[in-house]
C-alpha atoms as a PDB file:
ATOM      1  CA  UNK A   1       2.021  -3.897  -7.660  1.00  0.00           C
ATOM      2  CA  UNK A   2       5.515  -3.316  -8.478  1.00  0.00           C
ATOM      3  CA  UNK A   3       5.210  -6.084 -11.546  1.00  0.00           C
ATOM      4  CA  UNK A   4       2.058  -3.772 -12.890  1.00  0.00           C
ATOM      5  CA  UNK A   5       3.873  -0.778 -12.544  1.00  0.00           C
ATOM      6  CA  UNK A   6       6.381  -2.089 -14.602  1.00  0.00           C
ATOM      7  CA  UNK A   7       4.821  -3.563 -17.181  1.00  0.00           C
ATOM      8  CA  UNK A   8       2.482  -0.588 -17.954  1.00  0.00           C
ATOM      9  CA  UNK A   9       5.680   1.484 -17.821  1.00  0.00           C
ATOM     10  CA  UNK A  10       7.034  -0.791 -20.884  1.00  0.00           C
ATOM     11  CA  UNK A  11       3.587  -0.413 -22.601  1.00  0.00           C
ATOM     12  CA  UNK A  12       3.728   3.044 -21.998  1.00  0.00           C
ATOM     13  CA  UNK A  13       7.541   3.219 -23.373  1.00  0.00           C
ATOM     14  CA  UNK A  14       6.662   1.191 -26.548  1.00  0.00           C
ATOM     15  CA  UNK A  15       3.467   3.032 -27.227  1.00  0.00           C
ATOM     16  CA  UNK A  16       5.145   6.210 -26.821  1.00  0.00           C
ATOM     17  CA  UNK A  17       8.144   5.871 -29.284  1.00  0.00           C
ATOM     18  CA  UNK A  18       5.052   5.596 -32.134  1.00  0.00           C
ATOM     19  CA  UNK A  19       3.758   9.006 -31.306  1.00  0.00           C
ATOM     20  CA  UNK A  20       4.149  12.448 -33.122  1.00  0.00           C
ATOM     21  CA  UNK A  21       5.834  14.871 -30.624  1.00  0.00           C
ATOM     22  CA  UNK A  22       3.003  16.940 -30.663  1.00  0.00           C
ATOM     23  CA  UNK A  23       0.825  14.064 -29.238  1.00  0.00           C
ATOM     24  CA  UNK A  24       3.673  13.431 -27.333  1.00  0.00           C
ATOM     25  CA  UNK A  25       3.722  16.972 -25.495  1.00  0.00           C
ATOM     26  CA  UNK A  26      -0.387  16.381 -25.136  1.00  0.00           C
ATOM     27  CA  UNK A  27      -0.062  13.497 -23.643  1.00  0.00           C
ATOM     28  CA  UNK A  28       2.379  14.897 -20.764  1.00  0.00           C
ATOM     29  CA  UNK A  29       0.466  17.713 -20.303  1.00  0.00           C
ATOM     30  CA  UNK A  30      -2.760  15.652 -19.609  1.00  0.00           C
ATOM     31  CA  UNK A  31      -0.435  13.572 -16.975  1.00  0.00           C
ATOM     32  CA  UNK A  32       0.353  16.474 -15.615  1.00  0.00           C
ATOM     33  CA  UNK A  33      -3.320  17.377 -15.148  1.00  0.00           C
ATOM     34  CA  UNK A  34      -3.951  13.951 -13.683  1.00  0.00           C
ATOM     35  CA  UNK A  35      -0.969  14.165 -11.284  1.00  0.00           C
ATOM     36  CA  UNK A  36      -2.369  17.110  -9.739  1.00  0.00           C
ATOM     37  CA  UNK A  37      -5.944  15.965  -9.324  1.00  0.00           C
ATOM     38  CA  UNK A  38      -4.466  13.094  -7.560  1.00  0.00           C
ATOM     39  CA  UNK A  39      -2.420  14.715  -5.262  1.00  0.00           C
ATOM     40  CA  UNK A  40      -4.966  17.065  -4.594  1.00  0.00           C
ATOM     41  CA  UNK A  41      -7.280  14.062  -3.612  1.00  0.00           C
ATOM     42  CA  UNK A  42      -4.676  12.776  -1.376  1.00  0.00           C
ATOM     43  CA  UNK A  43      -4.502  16.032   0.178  1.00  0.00           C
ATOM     44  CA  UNK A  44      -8.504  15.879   0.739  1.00  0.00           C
ATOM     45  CA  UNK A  45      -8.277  12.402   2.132  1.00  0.00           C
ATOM     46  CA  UNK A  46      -5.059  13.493   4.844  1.00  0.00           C
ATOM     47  CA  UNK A  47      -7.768  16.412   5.752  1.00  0.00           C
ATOM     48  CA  UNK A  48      -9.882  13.497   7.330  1.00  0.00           C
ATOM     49  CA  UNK A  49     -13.021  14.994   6.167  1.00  0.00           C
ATOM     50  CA  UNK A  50     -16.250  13.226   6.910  1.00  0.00           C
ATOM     51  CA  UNK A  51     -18.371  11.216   4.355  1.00  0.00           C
ATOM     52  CA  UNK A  52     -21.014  13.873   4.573  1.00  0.00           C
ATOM     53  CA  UNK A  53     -18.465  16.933   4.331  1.00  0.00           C
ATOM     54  CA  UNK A  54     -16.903  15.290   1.197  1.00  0.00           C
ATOM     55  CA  UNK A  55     -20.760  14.796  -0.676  1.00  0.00           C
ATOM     56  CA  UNK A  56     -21.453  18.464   0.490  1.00  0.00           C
ATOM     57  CA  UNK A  57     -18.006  19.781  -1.467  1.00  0.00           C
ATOM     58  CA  UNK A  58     -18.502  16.716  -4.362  1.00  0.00           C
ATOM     59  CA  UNK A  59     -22.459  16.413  -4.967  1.00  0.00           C
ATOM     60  CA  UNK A  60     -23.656  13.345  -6.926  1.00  0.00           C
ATOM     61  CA  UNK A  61     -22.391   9.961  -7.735  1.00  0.00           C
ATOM     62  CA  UNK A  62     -21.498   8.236 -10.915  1.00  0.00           C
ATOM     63  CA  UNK A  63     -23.271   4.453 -10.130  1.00  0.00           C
ATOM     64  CA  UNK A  64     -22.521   3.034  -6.671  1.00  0.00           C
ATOM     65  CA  UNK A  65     -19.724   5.600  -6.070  1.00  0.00           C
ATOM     66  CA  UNK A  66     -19.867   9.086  -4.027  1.00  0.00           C
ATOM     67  CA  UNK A  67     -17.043  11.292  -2.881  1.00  0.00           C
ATOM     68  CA  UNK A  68     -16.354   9.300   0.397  1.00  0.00           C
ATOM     69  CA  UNK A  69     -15.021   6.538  -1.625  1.00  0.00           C
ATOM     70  CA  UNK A  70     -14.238   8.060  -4.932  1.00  0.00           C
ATOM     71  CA  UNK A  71     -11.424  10.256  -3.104  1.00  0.00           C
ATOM     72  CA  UNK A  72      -9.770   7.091  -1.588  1.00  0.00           C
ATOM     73  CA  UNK A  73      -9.721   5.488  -5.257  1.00  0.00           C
ATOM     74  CA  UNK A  74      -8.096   8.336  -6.550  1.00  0.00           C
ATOM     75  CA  UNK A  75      -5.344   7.704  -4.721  1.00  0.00           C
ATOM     76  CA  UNK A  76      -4.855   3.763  -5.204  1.00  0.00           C
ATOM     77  CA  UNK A  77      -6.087   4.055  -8.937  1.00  0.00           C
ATOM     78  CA  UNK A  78      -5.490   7.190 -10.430  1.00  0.00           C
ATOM     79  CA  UNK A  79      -2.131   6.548 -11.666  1.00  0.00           C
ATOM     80  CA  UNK A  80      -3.668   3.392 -13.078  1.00  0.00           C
ATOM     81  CA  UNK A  81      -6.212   5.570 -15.246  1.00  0.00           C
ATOM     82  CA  UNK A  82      -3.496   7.844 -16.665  1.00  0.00           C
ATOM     83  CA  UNK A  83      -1.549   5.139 -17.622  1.00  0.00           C
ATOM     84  CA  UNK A  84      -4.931   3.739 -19.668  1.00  0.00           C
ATOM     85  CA  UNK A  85      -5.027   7.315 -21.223  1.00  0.00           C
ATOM     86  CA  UNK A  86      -1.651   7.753 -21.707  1.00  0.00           C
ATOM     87  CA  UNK A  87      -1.787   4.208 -24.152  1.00  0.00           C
ATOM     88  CA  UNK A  88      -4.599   6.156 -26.122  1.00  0.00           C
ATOM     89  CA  UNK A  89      -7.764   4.948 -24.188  1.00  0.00           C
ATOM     90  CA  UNK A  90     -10.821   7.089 -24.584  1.00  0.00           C
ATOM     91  CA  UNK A  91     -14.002   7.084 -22.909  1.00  0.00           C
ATOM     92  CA  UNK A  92     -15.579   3.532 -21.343  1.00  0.00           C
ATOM     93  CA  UNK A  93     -11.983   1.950 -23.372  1.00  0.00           C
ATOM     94  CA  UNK A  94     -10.095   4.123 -20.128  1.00  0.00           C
ATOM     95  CA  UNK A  95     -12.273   1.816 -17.463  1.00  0.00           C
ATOM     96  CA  UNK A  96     -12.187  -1.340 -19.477  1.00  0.00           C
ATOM     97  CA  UNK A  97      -8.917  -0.916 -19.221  1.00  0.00           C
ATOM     98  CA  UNK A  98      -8.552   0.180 -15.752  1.00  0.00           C
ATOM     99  CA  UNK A  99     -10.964  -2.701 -14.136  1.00  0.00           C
ATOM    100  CA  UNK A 100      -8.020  -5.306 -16.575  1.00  0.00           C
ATOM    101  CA  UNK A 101      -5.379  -4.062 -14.329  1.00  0.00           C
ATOM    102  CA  UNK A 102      -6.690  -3.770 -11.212  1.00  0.00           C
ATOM    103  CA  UNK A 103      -9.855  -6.910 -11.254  1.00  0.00           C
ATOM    104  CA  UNK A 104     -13.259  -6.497 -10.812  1.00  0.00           C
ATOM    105  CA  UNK A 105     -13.089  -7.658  -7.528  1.00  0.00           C
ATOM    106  CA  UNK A 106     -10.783  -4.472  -6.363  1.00  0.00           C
ATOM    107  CA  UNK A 107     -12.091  -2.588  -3.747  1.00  0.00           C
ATOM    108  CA  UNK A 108     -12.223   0.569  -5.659  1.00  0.00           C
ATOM    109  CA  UNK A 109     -13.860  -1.404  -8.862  1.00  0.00           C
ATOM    110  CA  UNK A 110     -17.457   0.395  -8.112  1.00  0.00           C
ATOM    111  CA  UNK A 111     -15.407   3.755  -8.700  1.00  0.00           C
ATOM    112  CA  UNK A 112     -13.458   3.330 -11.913  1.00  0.00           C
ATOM    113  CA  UNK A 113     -15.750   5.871 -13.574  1.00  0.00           C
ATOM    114  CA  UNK A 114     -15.951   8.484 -10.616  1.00  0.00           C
ATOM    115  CA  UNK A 115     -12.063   8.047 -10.500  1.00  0.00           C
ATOM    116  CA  UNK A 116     -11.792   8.342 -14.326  1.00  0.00           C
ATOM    117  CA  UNK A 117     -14.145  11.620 -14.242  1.00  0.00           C
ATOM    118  CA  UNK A 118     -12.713  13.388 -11.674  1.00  0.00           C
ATOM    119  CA  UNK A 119      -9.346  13.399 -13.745  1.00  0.00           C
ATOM    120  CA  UNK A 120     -11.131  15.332 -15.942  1.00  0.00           C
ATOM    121  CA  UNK A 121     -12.057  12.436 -18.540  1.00  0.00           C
ATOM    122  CA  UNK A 122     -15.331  10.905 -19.728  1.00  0.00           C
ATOM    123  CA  UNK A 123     -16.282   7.749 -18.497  1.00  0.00           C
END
């Protein structure tokens, strides 16, 4: 973990020196955004909700992902999704990129795009 952290830190450093400020300052604010969202899902998942109390607060699912799992990716892959962003993903380019780094066999694989939409981005 601590080798992908790293290296998507270096991509992130290198992409970012090309940047105009002013996409720069975007770009940090939409971290921002995604920093909180994550946090507050880690605050739902220390709240030890139930499945069924998470669907009631988070209706629908986005494929073979609801809220009882989506909240637990948010956690283990949400920084990996901002990261995608952050080196100027958009749309299904942010989960191609996401299921790269983490392997389709990842637990939390079924909920890239749940993950990806509840930062506020389209999947």
């Amino acid at each position: 973990m601590f080798k992908l952290i790293t290296f998507l830190t270096i991509l992130s450093v290198a992409y970012g020196s090309f940047v105009p400020p002013s996409c720069q300052a975007e770009k940090e604010n939409l971290r921002k955004i995604g920093h909180n969202a994550i946090n507050f899902a880690a605050k739902l998942k220390r709240a030890e909700l139930s499945r069924e109390q998470l669907e009631i607060l988070f209706p629908g699912r986005v494929g073979d992902c609801g809220a009882g799992d989506g909240f637990a990716c948010v956690a283990e892959i949400g920084g990996v999704v901002l990261e995608c962003v952050s080196l100027g993903w958009t749309g299904a380019g942010i989960a191609t990129c996401v299921l790269g780094v983490i392997g389709a066999g990842a637990s939390c694989a079924d909920c890239i795009c749940w993950v990806i939409e509840q930062l506020g981005f389209s999947c």
